[in-house]
Protein backbone atom coordinates (compact mmCIF):
# COMPACT_ATOMS: atom_id res chain seq x y z
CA UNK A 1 -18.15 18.85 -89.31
CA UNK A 2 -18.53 20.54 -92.84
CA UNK A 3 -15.80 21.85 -94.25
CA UNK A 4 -15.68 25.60 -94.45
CA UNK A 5 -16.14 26.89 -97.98
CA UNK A 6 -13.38 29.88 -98.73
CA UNK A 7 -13.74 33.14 -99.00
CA UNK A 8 -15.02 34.68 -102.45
CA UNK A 9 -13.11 37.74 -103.56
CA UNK A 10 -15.57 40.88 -104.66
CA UNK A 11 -17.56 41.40 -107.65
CA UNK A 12 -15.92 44.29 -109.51
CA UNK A 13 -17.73 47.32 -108.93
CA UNK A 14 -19.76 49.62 -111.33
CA UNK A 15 -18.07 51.28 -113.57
CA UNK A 16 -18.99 54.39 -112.47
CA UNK A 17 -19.06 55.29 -108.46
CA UNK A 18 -22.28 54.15 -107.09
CA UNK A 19 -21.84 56.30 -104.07
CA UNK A 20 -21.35 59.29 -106.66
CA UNK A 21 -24.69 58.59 -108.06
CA UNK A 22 -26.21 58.13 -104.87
CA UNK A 23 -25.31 62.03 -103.71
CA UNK A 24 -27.02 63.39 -106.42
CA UNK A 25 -29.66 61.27 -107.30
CA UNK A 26 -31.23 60.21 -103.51
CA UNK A 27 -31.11 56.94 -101.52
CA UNK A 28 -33.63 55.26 -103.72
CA UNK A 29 -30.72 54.81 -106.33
CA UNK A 30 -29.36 52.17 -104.38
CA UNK A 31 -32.09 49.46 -105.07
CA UNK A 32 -31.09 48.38 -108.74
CA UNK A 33 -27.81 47.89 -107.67
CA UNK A 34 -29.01 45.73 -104.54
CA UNK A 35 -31.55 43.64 -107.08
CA UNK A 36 -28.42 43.33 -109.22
CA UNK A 37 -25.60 42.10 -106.61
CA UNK A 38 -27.38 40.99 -103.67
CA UNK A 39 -26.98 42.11 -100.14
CA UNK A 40 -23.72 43.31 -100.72
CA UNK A 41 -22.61 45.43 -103.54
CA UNK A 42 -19.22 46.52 -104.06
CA UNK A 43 -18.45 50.62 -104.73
CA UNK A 44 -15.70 52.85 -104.97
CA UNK A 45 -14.33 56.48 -105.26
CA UNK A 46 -11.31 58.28 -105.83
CA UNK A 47 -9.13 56.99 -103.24
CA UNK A 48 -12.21 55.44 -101.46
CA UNK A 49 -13.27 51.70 -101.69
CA UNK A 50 -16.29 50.52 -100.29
CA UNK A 51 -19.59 48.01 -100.06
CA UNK A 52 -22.78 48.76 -99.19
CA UNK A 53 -25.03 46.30 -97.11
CA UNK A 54 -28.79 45.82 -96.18
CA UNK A 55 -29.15 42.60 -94.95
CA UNK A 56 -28.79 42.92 -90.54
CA UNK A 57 -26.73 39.72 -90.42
CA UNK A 58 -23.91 41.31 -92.66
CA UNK A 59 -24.22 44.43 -90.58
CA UNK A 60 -23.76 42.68 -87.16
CA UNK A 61 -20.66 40.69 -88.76
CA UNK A 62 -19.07 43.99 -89.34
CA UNK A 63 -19.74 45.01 -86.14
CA UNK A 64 -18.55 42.41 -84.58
CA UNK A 65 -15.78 42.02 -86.58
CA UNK A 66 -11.99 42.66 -84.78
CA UNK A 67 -10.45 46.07 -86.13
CA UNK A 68 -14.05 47.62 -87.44
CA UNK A 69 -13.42 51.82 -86.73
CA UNK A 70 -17.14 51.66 -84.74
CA UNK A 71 -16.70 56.09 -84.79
CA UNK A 72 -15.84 56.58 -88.65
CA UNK A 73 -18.99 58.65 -88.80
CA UNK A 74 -17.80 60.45 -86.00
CA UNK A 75 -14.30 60.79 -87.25
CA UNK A 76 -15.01 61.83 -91.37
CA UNK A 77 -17.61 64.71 -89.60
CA UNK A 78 -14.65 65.38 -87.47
CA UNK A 79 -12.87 67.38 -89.94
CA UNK A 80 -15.63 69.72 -90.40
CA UNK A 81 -17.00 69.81 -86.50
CA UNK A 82 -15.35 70.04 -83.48
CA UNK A 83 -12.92 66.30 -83.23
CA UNK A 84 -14.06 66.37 -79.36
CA UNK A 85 -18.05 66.45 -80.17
CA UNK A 86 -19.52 63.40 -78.47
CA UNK A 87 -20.12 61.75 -81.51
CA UNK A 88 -16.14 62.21 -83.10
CA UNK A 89 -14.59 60.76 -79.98
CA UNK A 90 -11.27 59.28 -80.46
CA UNK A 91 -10.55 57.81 -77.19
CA UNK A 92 -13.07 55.03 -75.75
CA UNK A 93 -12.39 55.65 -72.77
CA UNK A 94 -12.90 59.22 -73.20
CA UNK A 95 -16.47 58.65 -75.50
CA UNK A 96 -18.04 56.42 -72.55
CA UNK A 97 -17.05 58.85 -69.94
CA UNK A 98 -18.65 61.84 -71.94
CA UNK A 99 -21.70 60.00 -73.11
CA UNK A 100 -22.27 58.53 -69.40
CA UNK A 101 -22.68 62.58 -68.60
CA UNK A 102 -25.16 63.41 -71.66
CA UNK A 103 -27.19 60.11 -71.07
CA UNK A 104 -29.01 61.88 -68.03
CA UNK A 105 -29.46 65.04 -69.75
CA UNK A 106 -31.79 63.46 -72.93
CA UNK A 107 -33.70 60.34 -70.61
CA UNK A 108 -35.41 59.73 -67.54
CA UNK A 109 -35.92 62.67 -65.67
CA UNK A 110 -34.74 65.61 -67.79
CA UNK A 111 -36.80 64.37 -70.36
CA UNK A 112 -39.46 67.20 -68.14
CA UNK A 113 -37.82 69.97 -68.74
CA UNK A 114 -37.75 69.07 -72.82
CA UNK A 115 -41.24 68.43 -72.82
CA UNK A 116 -42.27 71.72 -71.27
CA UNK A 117 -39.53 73.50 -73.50
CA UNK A 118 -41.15 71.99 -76.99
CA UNK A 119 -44.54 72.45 -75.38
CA UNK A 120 -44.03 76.06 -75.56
CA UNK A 121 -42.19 76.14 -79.12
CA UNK A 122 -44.75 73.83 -80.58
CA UNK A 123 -48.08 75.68 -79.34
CA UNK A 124 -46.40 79.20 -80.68
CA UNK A 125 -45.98 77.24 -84.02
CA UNK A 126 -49.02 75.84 -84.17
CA UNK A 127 -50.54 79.64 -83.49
CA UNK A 128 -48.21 80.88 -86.24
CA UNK A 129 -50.10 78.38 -89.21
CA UNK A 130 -51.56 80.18 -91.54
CA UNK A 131 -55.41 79.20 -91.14
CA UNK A 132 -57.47 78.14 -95.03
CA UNK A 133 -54.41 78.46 -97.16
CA UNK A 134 -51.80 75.86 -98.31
CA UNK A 135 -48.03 76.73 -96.58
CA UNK A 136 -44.86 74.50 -95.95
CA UNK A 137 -44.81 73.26 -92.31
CA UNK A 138 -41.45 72.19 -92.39
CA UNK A 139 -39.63 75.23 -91.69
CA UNK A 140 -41.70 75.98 -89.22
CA UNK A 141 -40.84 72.77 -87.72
CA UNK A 142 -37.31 73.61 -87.67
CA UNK A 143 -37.41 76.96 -85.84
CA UNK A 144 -40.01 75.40 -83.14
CA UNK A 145 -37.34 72.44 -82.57
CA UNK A 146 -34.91 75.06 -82.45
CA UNK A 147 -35.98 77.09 -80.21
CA UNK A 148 -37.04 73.98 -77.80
CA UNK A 149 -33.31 72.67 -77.75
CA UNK A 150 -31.65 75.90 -76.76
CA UNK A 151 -34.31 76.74 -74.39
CA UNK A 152 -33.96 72.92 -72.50
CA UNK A 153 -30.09 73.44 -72.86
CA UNK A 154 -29.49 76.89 -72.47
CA UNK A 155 -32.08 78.35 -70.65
CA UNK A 156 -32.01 81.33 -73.56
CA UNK A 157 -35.71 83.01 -72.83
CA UNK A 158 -34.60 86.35 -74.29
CA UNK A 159 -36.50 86.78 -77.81
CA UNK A 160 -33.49 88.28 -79.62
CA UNK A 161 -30.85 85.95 -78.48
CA UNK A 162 -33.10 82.93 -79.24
CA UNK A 163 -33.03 83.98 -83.00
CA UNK A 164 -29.56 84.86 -82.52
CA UNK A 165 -29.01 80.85 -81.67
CA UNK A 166 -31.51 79.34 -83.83
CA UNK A 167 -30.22 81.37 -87.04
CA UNK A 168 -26.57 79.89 -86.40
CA UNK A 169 -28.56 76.79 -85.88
CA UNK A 170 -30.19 76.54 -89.01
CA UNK A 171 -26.97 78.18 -91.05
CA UNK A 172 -24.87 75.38 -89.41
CA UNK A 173 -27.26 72.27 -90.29
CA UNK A 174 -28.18 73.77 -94.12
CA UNK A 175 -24.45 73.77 -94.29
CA UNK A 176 -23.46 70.42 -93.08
CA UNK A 177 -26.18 68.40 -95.32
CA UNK A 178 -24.90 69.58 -98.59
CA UNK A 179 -23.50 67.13 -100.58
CA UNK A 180 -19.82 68.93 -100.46
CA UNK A 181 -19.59 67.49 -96.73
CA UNK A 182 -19.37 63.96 -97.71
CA UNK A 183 -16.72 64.21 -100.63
CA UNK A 184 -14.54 67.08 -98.02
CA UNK A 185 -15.47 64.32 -95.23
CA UNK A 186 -13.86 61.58 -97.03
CA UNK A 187 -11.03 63.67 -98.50
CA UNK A 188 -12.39 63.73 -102.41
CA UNK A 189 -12.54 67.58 -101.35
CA UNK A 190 -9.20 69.26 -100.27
CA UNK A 191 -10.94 72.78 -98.56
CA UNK A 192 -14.37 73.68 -97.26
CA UNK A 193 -14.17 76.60 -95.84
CA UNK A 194 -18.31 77.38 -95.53
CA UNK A 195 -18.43 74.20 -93.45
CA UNK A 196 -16.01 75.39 -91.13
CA UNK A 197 -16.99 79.23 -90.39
CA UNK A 198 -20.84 77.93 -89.79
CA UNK A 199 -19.19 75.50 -87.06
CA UNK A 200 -17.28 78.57 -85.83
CA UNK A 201 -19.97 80.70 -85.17
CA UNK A 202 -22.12 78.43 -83.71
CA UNK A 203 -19.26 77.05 -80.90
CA UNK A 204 -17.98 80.96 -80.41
CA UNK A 205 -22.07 81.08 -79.10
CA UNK A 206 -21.25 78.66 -76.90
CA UNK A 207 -18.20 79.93 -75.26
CA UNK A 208 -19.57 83.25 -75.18
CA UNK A 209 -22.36 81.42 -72.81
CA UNK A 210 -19.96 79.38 -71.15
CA UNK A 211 -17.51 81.92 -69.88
CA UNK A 212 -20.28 84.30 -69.33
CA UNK A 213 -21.86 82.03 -66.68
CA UNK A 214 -18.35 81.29 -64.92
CA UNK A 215 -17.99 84.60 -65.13
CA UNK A 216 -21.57 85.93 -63.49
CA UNK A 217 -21.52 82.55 -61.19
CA UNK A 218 -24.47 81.51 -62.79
CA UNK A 219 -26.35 78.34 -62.16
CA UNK A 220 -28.84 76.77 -64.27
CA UNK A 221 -30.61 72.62 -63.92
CA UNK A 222 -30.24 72.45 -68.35
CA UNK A 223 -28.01 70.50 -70.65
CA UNK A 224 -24.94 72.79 -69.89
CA UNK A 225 -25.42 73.39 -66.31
CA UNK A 226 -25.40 69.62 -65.74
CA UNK A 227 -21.89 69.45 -68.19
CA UNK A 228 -20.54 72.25 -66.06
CA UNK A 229 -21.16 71.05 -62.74
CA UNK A 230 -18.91 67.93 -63.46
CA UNK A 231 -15.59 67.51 -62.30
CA UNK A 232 -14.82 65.00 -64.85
CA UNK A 233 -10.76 65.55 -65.94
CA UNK A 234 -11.88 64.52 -69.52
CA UNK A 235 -14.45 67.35 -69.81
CA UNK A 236 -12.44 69.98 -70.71
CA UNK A 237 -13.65 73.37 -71.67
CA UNK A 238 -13.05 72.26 -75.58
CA UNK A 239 -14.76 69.02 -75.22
CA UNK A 240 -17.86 70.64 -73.43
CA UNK A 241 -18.24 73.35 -76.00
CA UNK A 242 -18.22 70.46 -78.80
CA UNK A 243 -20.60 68.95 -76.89
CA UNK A 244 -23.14 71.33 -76.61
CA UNK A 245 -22.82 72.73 -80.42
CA UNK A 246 -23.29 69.28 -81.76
CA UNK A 247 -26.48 68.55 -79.59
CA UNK A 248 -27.93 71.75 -81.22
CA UNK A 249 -27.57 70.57 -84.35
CA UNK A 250 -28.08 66.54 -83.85
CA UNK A 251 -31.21 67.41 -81.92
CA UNK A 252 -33.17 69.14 -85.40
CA UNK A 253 -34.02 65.65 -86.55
CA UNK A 254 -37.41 65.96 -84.92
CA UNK A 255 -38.60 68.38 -87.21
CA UNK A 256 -37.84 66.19 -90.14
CA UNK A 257 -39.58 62.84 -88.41
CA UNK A 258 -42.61 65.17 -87.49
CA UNK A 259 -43.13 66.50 -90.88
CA UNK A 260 -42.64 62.60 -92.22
CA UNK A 261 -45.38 61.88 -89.75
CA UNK A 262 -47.65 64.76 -91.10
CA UNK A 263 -47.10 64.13 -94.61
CA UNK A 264 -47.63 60.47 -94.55
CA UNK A 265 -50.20 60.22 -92.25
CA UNK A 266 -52.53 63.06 -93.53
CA UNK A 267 -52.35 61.33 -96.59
CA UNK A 268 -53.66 57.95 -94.70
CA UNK A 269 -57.15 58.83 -92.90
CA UNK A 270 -57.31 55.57 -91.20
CA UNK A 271 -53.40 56.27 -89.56
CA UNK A 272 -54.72 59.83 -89.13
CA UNK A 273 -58.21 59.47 -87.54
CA UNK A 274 -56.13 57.59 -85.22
CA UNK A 275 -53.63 59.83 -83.83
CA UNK A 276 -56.67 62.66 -84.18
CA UNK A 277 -58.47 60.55 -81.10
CA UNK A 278 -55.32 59.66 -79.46
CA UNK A 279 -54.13 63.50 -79.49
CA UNK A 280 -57.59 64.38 -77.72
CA UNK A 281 -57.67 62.11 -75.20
CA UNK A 282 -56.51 62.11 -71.52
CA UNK A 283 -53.79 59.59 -71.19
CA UNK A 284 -50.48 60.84 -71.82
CA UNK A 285 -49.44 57.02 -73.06
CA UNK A 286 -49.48 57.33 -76.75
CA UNK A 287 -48.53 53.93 -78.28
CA UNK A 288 -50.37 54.24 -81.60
CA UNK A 289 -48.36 57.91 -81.96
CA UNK A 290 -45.46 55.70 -81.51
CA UNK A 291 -45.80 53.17 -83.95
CA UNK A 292 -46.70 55.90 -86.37
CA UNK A 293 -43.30 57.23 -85.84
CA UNK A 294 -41.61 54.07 -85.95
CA UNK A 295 -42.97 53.75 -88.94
CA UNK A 296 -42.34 57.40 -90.56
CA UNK A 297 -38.62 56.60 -89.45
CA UNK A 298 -38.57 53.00 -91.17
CA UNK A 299 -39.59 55.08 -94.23
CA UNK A 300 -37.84 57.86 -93.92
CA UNK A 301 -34.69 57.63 -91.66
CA UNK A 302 -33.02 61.07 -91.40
CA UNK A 303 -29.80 59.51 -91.76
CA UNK A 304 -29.87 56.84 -94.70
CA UNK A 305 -26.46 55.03 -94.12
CA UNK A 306 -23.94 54.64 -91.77
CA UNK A 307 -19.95 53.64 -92.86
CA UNK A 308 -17.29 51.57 -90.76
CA UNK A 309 -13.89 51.56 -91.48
CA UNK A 310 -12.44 47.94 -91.56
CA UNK A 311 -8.86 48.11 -89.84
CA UNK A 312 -8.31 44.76 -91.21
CA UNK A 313 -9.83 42.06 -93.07
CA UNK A 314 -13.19 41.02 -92.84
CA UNK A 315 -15.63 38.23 -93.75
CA UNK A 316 -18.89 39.56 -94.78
CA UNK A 317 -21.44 36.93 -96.36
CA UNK A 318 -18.41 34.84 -97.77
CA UNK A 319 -17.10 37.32 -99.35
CA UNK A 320 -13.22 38.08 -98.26
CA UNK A 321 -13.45 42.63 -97.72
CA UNK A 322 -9.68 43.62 -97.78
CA UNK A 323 -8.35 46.02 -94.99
CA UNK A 324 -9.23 49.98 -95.33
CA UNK A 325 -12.45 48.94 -97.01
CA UNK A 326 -15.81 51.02 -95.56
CA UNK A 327 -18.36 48.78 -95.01
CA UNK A 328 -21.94 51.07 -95.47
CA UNK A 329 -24.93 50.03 -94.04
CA UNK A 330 -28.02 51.10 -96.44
CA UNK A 331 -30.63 51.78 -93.92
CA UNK A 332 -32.83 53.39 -96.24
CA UNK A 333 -32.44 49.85 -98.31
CA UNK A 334 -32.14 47.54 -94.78
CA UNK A 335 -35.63 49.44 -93.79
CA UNK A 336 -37.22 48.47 -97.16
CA UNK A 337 -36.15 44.79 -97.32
CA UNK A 338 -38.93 42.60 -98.41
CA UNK A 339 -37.76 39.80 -96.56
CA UNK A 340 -38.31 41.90 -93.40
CA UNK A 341 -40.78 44.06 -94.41
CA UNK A 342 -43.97 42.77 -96.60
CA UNK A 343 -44.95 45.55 -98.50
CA UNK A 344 -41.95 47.75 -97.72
CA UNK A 345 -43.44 50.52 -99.26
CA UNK A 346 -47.05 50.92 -97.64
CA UNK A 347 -46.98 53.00 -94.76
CA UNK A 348 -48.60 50.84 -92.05
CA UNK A 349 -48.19 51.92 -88.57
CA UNK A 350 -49.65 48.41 -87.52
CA UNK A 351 -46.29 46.79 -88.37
CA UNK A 352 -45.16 48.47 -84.55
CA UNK A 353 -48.23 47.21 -82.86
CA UNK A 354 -47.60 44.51 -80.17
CA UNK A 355 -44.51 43.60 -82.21
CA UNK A 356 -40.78 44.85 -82.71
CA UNK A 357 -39.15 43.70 -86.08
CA UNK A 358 -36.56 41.49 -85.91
CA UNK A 359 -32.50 42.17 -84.76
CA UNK A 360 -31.16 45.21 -86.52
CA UNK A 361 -33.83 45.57 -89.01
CA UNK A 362 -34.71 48.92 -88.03
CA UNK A 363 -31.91 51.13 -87.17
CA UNK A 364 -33.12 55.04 -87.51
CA UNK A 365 -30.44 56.12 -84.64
CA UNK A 366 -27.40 54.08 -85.03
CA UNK A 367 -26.65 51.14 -83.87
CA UNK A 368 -23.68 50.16 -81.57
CA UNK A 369 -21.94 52.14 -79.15
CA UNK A 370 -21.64 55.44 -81.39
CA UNK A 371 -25.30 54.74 -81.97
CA UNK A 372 -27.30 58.17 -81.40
CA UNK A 373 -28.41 58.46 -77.52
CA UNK A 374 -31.29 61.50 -78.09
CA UNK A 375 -33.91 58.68 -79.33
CA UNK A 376 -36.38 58.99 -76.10
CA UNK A 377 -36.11 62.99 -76.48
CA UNK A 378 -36.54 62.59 -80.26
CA UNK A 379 -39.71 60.23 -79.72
CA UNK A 380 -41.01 63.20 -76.82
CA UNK A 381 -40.67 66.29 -79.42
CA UNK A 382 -41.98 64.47 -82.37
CA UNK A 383 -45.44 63.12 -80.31
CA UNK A 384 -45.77 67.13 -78.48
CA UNK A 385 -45.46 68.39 -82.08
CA UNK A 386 -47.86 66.11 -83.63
CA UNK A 387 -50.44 66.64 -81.21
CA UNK A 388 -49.95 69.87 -80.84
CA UNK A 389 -50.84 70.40 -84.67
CA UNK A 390 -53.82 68.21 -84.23
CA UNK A 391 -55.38 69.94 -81.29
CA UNK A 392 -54.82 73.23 -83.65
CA UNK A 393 -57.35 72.26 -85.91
CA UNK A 394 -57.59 69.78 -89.01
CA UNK A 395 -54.34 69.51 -91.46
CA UNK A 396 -54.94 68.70 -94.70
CA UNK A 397 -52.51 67.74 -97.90
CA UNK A 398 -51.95 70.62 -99.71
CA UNK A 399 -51.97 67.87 -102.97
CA UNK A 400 -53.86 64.39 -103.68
CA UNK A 401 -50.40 63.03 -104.69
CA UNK A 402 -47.57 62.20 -101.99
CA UNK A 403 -45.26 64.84 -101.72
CA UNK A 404 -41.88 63.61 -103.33
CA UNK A 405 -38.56 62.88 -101.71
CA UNK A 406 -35.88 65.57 -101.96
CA UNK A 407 -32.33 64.80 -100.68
CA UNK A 408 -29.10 66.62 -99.10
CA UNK A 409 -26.15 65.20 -99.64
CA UNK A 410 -28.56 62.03 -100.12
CA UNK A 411 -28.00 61.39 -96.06
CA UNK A 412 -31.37 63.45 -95.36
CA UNK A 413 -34.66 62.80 -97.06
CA UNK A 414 -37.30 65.54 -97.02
CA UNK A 415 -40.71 66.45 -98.09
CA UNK A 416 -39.24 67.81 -101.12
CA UNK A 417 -42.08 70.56 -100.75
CA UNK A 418 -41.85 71.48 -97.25
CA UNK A 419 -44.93 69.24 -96.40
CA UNK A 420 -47.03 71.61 -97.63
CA UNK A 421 -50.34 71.04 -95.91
CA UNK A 422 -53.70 73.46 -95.58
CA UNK A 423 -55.43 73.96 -91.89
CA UNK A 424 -58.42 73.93 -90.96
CA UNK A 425 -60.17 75.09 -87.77
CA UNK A 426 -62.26 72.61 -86.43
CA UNK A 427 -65.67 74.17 -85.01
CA UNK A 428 -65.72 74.14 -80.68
CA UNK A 429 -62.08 73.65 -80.66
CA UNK A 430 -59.64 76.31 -79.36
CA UNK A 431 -56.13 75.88 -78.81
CA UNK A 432 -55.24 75.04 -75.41
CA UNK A 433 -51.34 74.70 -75.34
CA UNK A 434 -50.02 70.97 -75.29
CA UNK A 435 -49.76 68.64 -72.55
């Protein structure tokens, strides 16, 4: 039996904070330092120590590790959100028996009422481009995911409350992807109030439509209905409030991945010819739509790394990690490994064709049991939205060169312009609402 070789302690870390430089410069400032240490590179912060990791063996070590904190995402957005929201939970217990009551309302069956709910938004957004003239699609995007969400959860159909919602919506996720979250979420921050009073006034929403229904004895088959109608002790009034203001604002990812999609693919005619034909056929299967969005989320993952708190001491890759370490996983790095992906940077839908990368080598939503459960309703909006544009008429890059990556509190890249793209009618086509 060979002898076990002891634990290394960690490289010092840079100088300056690498995490620091990360916020304000974007994800992509992480690769030097991974072609300099490795697959793990050490970091720190005021009061914070940390290492970052790409390579999916590391990761599952950490996760499998005894005393890894599996909800530290959950608990450092905790002090800014609600500490009941789904993803905060404390309590295991408490977390399985809440998520075991939103599971049904994102999958299977429910997954209907989304799809006629972003049906609606997308074909009014997709009336609303401006025809022969470059505009940003993005925001457009946003309000048409928006308005989807609080339709399939609240079963809000009144014109003026809907922008009520999706205005405290927007306010609430512009708020919580500024780079003051992350150094308030970790404690380098000591206040924050604009944080808190968008959280406010999107949960006093909520109540408002909570009590009113107990009040009025109303019944409705959405998201909150379904939370209402349970008789679980755990699912108090606090905890199903949390619940429903943090699915509003998890659930605007879509818009991001769709204007990924856009942006890269418009810019690749083979990828885009594609999903044109796909879009305007008959079969509502759409597995080349899919592996474009795999793709578009292996490139650009809306959330581009996820900490864990180590309780206690760890072994990752030989290297001894003291107790009250976080251990970061890079996605945006893991996702653009060479050793996984050949070419890392080409987008090539092909790669989700017949084949599924390896073990954790593509981890958009999560991964363990605080991983993100909205992926099938994510997957839904994004392909309705897509097609919807295409059956619209012909999209076009508003410029020859790819649009550039702009970050928020470097957790979020965008389309640094919007996605700025130019329609075109196509002759004998007329919009005909999506399937």
């Amino acid at each position: 039996m060979a002898e076990k070789l002891p634990l290394k302690p960690l490289p010092a870390p840079a100088v300056m904070p690498i995490m620091m430089g990360r916020f304000l410069s974007g994800p992509h400032y992480m690769e030097r330092h991974f072609a300099r240490h490795g697959t793990i590179v050490p970091d720190w912060a005021p009061g914070v120590r940390a290492v970052w990791l790409r390579d999916p063996r590391l990761i599952e070590q950490v996760l499998h590790s005894s005393g890894v904190e599996h909800n530290t995402t959950g608990r450092l957005l905790g002090r800014v959100m609600g500490s009941t929201a789904m993803l905060n939970q404390l309590s295991g217990a408490q977390h399985h028996a809440v998520s075991r009551l939103m599971i049904p309302t994102l999958r299977g069956d429910a997954l209907s009422g989304n799809r006629a709910a972003i049906a609606v938004a997308a074909q009014r957004m997709a009336n609303a481009c401006p025809v022969g003239r470059p505009f940003r699609l993005l925001p457009l995007l946003d309000i048409a995911v928006a308005e989807a969400n609080v339709r399939a959860c609240l079963s809000v159909d009144d014109p003026r409350l809907l922008h009520t919602w999706v205005k405290a919506i927007a306010r609430l996720r512009q708020t919580t992807v500024r780079p003051a979250v992350m150094a308030y979420a970790v404690g380098m921050l000591p206040w924050w109030p604009t944080g808190h009073r968008a959280w406010n006034a999107c949960l006093h929403l909520v109540r408002g439509e909570v009590a009113r229904r107990r009040r009025t004895g109303t019944i409705h088959n959405d998201v909150l209905g379904i939370l209402l109608a349970s008789d679980s002790e755990l699912l108090t009034d606090a905890v199903l409030c949390d619940q429903i203001a943090f699915y509003l604002l998890a659930a605007q990812a879509p818009a991001l991945v769709a204007a990924w999609v856009i942006e890269r693919a418009t810019r690749t005619p083979h990828v885009w010819q594609r999903l044109v034909e796909e879009a305007s056929g008959q079969d509502d299967s759409a597995p080349y739509t899919d592996a474009v969005i795999r793709e578009a989320l292996r490139l650009r993952p809306p959330v581009t790394a996820i900490p864990w708190l180590l309780r206690e001491p760890c072994d990752i890759g030989g290297y001894h990690v003291p107790a009250g370490t976080f251990a970061v996983a890079s996605l945006w790095d893991l996702h653009r490994n060479p050793e996984l992906y050949p070419d890392p940077e080409e987008f090539r839908p092909e790669r989700f064709l017949g084949n599924r990368p390896p073990r954790g080598a593509w981890l958009p939503f999560g991964t363990g049991t605080h991983a993100c459960i909205g992926g099938q309703l994510a997957f839904l909006q994004v392909t309705v939205l897509v097609h919807t544009l295409i059956r619209r008429g012909q999209l076009l890059p508003a410029t020859r060169q790819d649009e550039g990556i702009g970050h928020r509190a470097s957790t979020e890249p965008y389309p640094a312009q919007g996605c700025q793209v130019t329609l075109r009618p196509v002759r004998g086509r007329h919009p005909q609402g999506a399937r």
